[in-house]
Protein backbone atom coordinates (compact mmCIF):
# COMPACT_ATOMS: atom_id res chain seq x y z
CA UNK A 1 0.00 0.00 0.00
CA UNK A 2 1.24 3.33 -0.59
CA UNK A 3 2.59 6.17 1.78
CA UNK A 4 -0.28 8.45 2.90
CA UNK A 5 -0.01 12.32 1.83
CA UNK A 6 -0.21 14.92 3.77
CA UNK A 7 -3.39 16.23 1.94
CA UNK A 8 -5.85 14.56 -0.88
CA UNK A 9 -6.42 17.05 -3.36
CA UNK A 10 -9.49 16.41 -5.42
CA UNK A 11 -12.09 13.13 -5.68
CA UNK A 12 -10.11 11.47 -8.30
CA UNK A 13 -7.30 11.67 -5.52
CA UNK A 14 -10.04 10.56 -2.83
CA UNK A 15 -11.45 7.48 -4.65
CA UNK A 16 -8.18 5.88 -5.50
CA UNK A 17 -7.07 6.25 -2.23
CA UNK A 18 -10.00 5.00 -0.36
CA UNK A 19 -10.08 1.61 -3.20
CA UNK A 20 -6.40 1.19 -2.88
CA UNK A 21 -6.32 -2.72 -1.76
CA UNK A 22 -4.50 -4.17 0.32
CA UNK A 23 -2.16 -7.26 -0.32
CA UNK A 24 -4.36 -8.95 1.94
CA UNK A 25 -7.71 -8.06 -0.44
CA UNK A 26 -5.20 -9.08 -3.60
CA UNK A 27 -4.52 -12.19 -1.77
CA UNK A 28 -8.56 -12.86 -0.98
CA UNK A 29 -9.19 -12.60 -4.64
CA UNK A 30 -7.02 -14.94 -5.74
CA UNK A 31 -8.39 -17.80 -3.85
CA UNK A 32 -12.32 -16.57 -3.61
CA UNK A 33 -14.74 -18.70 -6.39
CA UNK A 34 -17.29 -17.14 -8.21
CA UNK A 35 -19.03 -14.35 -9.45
CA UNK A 36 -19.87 -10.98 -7.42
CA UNK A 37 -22.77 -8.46 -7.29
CA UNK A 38 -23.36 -5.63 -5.28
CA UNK A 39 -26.51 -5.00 -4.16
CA UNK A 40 -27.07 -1.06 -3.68
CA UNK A 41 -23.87 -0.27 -5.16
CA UNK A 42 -24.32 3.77 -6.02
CA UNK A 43 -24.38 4.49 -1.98
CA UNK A 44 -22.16 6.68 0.43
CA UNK A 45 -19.77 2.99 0.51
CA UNK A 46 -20.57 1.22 -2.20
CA UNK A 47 -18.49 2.43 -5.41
CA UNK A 48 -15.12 2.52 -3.54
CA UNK A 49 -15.84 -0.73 -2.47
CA UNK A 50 -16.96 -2.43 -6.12
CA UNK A 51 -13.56 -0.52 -7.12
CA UNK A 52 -11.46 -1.99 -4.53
CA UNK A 53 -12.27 -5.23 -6.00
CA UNK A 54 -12.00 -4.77 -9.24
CA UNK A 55 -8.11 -3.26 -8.64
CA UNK A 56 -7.77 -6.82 -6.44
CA UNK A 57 -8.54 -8.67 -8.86
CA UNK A 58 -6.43 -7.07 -11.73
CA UNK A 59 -3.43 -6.86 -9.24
CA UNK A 60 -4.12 -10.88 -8.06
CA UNK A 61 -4.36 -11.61 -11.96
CA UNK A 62 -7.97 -13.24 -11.97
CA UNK A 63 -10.94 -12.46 -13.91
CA UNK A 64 -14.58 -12.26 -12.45
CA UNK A 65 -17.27 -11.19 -13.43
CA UNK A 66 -18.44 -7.93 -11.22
CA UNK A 67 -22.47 -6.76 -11.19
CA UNK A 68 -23.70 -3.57 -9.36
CA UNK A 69 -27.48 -3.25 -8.78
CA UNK A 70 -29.06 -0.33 -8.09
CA UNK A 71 -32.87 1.76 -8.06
CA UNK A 72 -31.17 4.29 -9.13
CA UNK A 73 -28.11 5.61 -11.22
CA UNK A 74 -27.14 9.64 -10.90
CA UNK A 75 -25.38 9.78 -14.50
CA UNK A 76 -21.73 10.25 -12.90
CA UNK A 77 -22.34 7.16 -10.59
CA UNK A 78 -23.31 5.09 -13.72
CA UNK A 79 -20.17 6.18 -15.70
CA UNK A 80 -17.54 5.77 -12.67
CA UNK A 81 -19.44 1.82 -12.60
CA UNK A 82 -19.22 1.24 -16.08
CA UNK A 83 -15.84 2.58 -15.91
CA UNK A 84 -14.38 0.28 -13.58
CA UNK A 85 -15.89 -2.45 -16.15
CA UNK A 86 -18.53 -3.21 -13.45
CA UNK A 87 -21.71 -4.95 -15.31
CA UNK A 88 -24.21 -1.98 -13.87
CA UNK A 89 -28.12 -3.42 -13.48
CA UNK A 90 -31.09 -0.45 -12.98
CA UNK A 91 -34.45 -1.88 -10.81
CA UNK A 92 -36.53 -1.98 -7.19
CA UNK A 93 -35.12 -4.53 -5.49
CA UNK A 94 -37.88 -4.24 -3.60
CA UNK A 95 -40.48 -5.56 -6.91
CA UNK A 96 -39.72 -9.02 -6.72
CA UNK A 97 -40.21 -9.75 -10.27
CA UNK A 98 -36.85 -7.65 -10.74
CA UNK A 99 -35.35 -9.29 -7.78
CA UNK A 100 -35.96 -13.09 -9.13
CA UNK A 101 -34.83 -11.61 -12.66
CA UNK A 102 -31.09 -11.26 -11.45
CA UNK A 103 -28.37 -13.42 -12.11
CA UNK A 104 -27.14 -16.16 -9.84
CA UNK A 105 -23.78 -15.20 -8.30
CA UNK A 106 -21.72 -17.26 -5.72
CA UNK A 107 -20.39 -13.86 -3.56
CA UNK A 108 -23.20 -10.73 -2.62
CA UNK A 109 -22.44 -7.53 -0.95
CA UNK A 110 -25.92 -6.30 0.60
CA UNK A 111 -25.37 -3.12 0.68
CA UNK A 112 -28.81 -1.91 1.27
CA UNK A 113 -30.35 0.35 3.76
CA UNK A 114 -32.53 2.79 4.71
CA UNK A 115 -31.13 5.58 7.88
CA UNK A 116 -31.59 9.61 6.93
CA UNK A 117 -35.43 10.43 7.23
CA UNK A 118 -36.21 6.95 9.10
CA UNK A 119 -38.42 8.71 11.31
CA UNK A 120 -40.59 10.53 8.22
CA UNK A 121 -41.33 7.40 6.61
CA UNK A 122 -41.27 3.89 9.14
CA UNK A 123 -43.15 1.60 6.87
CA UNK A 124 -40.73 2.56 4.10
CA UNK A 125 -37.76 2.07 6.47
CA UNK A 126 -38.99 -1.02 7.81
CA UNK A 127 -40.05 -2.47 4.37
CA UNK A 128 -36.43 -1.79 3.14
CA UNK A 129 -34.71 -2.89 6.44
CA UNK A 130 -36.54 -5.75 7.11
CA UNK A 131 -38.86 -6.86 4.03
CA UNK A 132 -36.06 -6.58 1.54
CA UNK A 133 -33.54 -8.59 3.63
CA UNK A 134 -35.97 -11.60 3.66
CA UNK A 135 -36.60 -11.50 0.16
CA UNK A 136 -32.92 -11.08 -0.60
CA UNK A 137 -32.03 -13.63 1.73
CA UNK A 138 -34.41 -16.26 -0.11
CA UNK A 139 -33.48 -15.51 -3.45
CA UNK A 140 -29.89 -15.86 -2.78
CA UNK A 141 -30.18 -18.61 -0.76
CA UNK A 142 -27.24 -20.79 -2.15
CA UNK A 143 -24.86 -17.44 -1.75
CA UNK A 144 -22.56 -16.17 0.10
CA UNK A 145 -23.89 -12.70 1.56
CA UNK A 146 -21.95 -10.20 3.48
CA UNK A 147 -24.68 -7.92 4.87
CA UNK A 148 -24.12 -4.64 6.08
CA UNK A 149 -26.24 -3.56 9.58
CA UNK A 150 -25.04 -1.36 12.16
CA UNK A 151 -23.36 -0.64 15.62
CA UNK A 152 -27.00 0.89 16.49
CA UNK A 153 -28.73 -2.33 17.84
CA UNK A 154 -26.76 -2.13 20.40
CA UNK A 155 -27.70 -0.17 23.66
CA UNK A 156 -25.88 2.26 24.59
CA UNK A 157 -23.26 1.40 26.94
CA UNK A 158 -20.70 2.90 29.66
CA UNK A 159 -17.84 4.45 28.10
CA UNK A 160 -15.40 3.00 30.74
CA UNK A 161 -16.44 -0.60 29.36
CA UNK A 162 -15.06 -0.37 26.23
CA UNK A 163 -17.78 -0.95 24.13
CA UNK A 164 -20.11 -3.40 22.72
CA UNK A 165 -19.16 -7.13 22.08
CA UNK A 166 -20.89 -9.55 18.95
CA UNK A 167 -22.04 -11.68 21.95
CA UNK A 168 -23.96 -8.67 23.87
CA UNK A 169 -27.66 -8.98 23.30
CA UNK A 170 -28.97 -6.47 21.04
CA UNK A 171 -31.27 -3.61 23.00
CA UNK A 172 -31.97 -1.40 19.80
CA UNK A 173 -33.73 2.24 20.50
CA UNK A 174 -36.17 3.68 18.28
CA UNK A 175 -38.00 2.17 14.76
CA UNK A 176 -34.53 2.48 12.69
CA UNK A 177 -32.28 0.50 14.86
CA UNK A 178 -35.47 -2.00 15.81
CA UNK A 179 -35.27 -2.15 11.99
CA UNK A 180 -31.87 -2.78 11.50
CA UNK A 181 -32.05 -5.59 14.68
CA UNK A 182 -35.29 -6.94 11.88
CA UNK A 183 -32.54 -7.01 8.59
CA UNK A 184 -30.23 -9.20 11.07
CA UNK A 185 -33.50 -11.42 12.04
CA UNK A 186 -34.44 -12.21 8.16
CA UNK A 187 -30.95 -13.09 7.23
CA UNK A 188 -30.02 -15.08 10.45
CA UNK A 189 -33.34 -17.06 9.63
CA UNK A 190 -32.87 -17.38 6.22
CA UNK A 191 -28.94 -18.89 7.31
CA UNK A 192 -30.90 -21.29 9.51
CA UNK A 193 -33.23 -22.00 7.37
CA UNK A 194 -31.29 -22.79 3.81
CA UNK A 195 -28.12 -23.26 5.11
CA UNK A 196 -26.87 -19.96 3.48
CA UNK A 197 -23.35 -18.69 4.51
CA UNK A 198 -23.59 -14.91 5.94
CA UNK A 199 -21.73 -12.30 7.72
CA UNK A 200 -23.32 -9.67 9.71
CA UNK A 201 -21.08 -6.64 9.71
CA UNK A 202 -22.04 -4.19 12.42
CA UNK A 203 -20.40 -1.09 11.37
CA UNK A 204 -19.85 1.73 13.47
CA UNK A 205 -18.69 4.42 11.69
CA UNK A 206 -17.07 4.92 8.52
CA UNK A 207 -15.27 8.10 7.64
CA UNK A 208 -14.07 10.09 4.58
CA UNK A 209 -13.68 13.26 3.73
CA UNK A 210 -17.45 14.11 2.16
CA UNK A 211 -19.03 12.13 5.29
CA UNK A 212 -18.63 10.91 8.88
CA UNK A 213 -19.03 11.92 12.10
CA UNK A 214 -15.28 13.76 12.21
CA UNK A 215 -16.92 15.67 8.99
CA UNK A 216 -19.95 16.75 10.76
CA UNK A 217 -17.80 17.99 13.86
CA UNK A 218 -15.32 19.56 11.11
CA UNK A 219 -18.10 21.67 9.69
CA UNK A 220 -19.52 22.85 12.79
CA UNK A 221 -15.97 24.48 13.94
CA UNK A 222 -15.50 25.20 10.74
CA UNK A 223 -18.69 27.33 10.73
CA UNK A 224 -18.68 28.19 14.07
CA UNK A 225 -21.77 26.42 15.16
CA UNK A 226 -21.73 24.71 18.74
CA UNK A 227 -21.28 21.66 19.26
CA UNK A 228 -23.64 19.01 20.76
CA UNK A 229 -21.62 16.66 23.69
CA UNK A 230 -24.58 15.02 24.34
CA UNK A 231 -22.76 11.84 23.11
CA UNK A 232 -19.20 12.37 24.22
CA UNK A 233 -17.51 9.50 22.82
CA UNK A 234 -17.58 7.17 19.23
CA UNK A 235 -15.41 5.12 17.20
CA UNK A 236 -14.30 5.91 13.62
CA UNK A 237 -12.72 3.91 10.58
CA UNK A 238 -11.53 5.07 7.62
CA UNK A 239 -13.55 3.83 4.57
CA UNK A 240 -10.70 1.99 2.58
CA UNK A 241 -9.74 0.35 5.95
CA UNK A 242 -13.46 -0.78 6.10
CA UNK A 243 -13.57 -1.53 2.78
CA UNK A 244 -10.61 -4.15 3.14
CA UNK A 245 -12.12 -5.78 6.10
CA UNK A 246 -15.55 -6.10 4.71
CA UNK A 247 -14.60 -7.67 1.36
CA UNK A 248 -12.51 -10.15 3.69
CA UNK A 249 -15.50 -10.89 5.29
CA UNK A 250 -16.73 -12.92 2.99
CA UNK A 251 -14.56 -15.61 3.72
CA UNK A 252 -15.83 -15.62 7.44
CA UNK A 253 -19.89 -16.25 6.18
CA UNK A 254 -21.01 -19.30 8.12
CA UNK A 255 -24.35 -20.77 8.86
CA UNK A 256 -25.55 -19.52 11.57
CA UNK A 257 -24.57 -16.23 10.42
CA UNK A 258 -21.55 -14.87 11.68
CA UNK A 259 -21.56 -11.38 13.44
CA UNK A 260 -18.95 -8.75 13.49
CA UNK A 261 -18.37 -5.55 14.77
CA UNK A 262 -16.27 -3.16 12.19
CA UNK A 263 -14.85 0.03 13.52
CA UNK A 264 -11.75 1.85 14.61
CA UNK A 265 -9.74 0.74 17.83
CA UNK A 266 -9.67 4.26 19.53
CA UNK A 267 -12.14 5.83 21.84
CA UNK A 268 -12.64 9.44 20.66
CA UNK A 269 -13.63 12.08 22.25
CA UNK A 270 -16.19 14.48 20.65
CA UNK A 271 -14.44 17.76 22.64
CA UNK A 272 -11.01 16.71 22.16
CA UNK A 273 -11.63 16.17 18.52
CA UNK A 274 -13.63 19.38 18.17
CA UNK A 275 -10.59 21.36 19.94
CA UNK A 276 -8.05 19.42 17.73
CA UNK A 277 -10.60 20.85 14.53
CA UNK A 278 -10.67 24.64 16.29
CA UNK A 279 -6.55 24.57 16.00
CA UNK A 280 -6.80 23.66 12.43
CA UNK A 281 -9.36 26.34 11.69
CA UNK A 282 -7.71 28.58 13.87
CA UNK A 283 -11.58 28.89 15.33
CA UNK A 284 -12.98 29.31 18.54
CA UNK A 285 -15.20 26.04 19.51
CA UNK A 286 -18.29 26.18 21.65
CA UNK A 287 -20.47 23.55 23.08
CA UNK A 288 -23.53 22.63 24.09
CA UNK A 289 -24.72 20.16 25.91
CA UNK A 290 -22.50 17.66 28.43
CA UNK A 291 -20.74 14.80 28.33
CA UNK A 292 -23.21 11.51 29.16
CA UNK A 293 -21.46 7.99 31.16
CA UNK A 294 -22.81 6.16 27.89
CA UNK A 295 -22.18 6.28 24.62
CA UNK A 296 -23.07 4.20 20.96
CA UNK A 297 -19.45 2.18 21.22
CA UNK A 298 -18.60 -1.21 19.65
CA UNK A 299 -15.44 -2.99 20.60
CA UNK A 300 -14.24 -4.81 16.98
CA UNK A 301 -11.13 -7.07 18.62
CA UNK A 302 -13.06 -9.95 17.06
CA UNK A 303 -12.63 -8.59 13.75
CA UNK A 304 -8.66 -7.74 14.60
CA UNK A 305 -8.05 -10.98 15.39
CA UNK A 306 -9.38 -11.88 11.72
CA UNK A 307 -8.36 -9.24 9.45
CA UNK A 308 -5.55 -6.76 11.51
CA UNK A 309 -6.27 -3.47 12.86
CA UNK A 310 -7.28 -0.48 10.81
CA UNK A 311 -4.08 1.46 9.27
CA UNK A 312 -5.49 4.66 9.63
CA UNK A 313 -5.76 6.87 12.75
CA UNK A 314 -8.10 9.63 13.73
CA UNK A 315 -5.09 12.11 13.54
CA UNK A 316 -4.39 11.32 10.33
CA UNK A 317 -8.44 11.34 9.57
CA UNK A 318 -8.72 14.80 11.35
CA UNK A 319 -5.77 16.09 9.23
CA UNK A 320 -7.06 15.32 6.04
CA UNK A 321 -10.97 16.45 6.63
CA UNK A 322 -9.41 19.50 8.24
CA UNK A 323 -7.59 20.41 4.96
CA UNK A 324 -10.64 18.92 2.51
CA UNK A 325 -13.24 21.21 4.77
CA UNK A 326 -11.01 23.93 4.87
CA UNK A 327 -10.64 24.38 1.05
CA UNK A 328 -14.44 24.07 0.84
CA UNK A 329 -14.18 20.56 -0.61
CA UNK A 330 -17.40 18.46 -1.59
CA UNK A 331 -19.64 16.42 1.30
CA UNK A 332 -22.38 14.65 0.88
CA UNK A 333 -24.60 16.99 3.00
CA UNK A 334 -25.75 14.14 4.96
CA UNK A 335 -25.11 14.07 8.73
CA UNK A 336 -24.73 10.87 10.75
CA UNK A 337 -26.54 12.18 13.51
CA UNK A 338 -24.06 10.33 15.87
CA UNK A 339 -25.07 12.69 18.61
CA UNK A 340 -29.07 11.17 18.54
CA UNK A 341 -29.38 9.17 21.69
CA UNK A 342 -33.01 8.55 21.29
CA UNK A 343 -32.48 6.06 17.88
CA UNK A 344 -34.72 9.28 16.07
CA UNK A 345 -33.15 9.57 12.72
């Protein structure tokens, strides 16, 4: 892998960086069999990870065939697809004529989900959180599935603790996270049922430079907007580190499903970071709000143990955001909403 700058200067810069693989990923694709579609490729994680692969498999020397289903295809998403020589399919996954219609692949990324404006539309978020997994999980039955869900069904836990374990029961708070908790259920009983291989990957959070909770807490310095301490503490991971780990994954799906938790290995804290953030802006930070005992954590040493831990730190995250922000480069304009502590998204 190559040296990290001190800056990323444009997308182009951004995407090869974050789909840079590993020689671990190069290694995976050597030995993995089969086919591979993405299912909700054009999201926030999805194109750096279908490009990931595709550099993994040109660098490992093997040829595969590489699909990437979506609802719907913004006309730069569609060309930066079909550039990577990714076979790019157009259709509601949630019309199960359409579903039944795709091909039969041995590897699926379920990429699928349903967060920002939860709360303005539950039988939406629940149909694609929960209905869609169970038709998914049927129709690719004799897959392997990695399936994305999230560090919120979890409760929310003392920070001194360390944070949540695979083996902690779930205790999810509000519709979206009961929702996720409902994906997890259809595909777990799906495993059980058909003997389908899965792993649950309960992420918790990803970062880059247009999204992610240090780019939430970089624009509000940046803008001088206070910020909210309500939840004093979270875990990061860079994308492309998450991106290697979760491609791995595939060669962890087991019936039952396996779980795992995939995020960063430092506690953060909100006010240190926002200080760290004020020094780069040369801004005065204000807050609001105070620091709570618990916090939305998830302890991933299950998923070092598999894969290694993450090669990038939160300095080097802050330092990068810190320069993108501060040259008034593009974010996707969606918040986490890490700070929620009452599951409302």
């Amino acid at each position: 892998m190559s040296d990290y700058k001190d800056e990323i200067s444009d997308i182009d810069e951004l995407n090869e960086l974050l789909s840079e693989p590993t020689q671990e990923v190069i290694d995976f694709m050597s030995r993995l069999e089969g086919d591979i579609m993405f299912l909700g490729v054009t999201g926030k994680i999805g194109p750096s990870m279908a490009r990931m692969v595709v550099r993994a498999c040109k660098a490992a020397g093997v040829e595969k065939k590489i699909i990437g289903v979506s609802a719907y295809w913004p006309e730069s998403s569609l060309k930066e697809i079909e550039d990577m020589g990714i076979e790019a399919i157009q259709g509601d996954l949630l019309d199960r004529v359409f579903l039944d219609s795709l091909p039969d692949v041995e590897n699926v990324f379920y990429l699928v989900g349903m967060k920002f404006g939860a709360e303005d539309d539950l039988s939406m978020t629940w149909a694609v959180n929960t209905l869609l997994p169970a038709m998914v999980v049927e129709r690719f039955k004799d897959s392997k599935i990695v399936a994305f869900s999230t560090g919120c069904v979890y409760e929310l836990v003392p920070v001194k603790d360390g944070g949540s374990l695979e083996t902690d029961m779930p205790r999810p708070v509000g519709e979206y996270a009961q929702s996720c908790l409902g994906r997890e259920r259809m595909f777990e009983y799906g495993s059980n049922k058909n003997g389908t291989k899965i792993s649950l990957i309960r992420l918790n959070y990803a970062v880059e430079m247009r999204y992610g909770v240090l780019v939430d807490v970089a624009v509000k310095v940046k803008n001088e907007q206070p910020v909210d301490l309500s939840m004093g503490y979270f875990n990061v991971i860079w994308q492309g580190d998450a991106n290697s780990m979760i491609i791995r994954s595939l060669e962890q799906c087991d019936s039952p499903a396996e779980i795992l938790n995939i995020t960063g290995d430092e506690l953060i804290s909100l006010k240190e970071t926002a200080e760290k953030f004020g020094k780069l802006f040369n801004k005065k930070v204000t807050f609001i709000g105070t620091e709570a005992e618990t916090a939305l954590l998830n302890n991933a040493a299950k998923s070092y143990d598999l894969f290694g831990k993450p090669k990038t730190n939160s300095d080097q995250m802050i330092a990068w955001i810190a320069d993108w922000i501060g040259n008034d480069g593009e974010t996707s304009g969606k918040p986490t909403k890490f700070q929620v502590r009452d599951g409302k998204y």
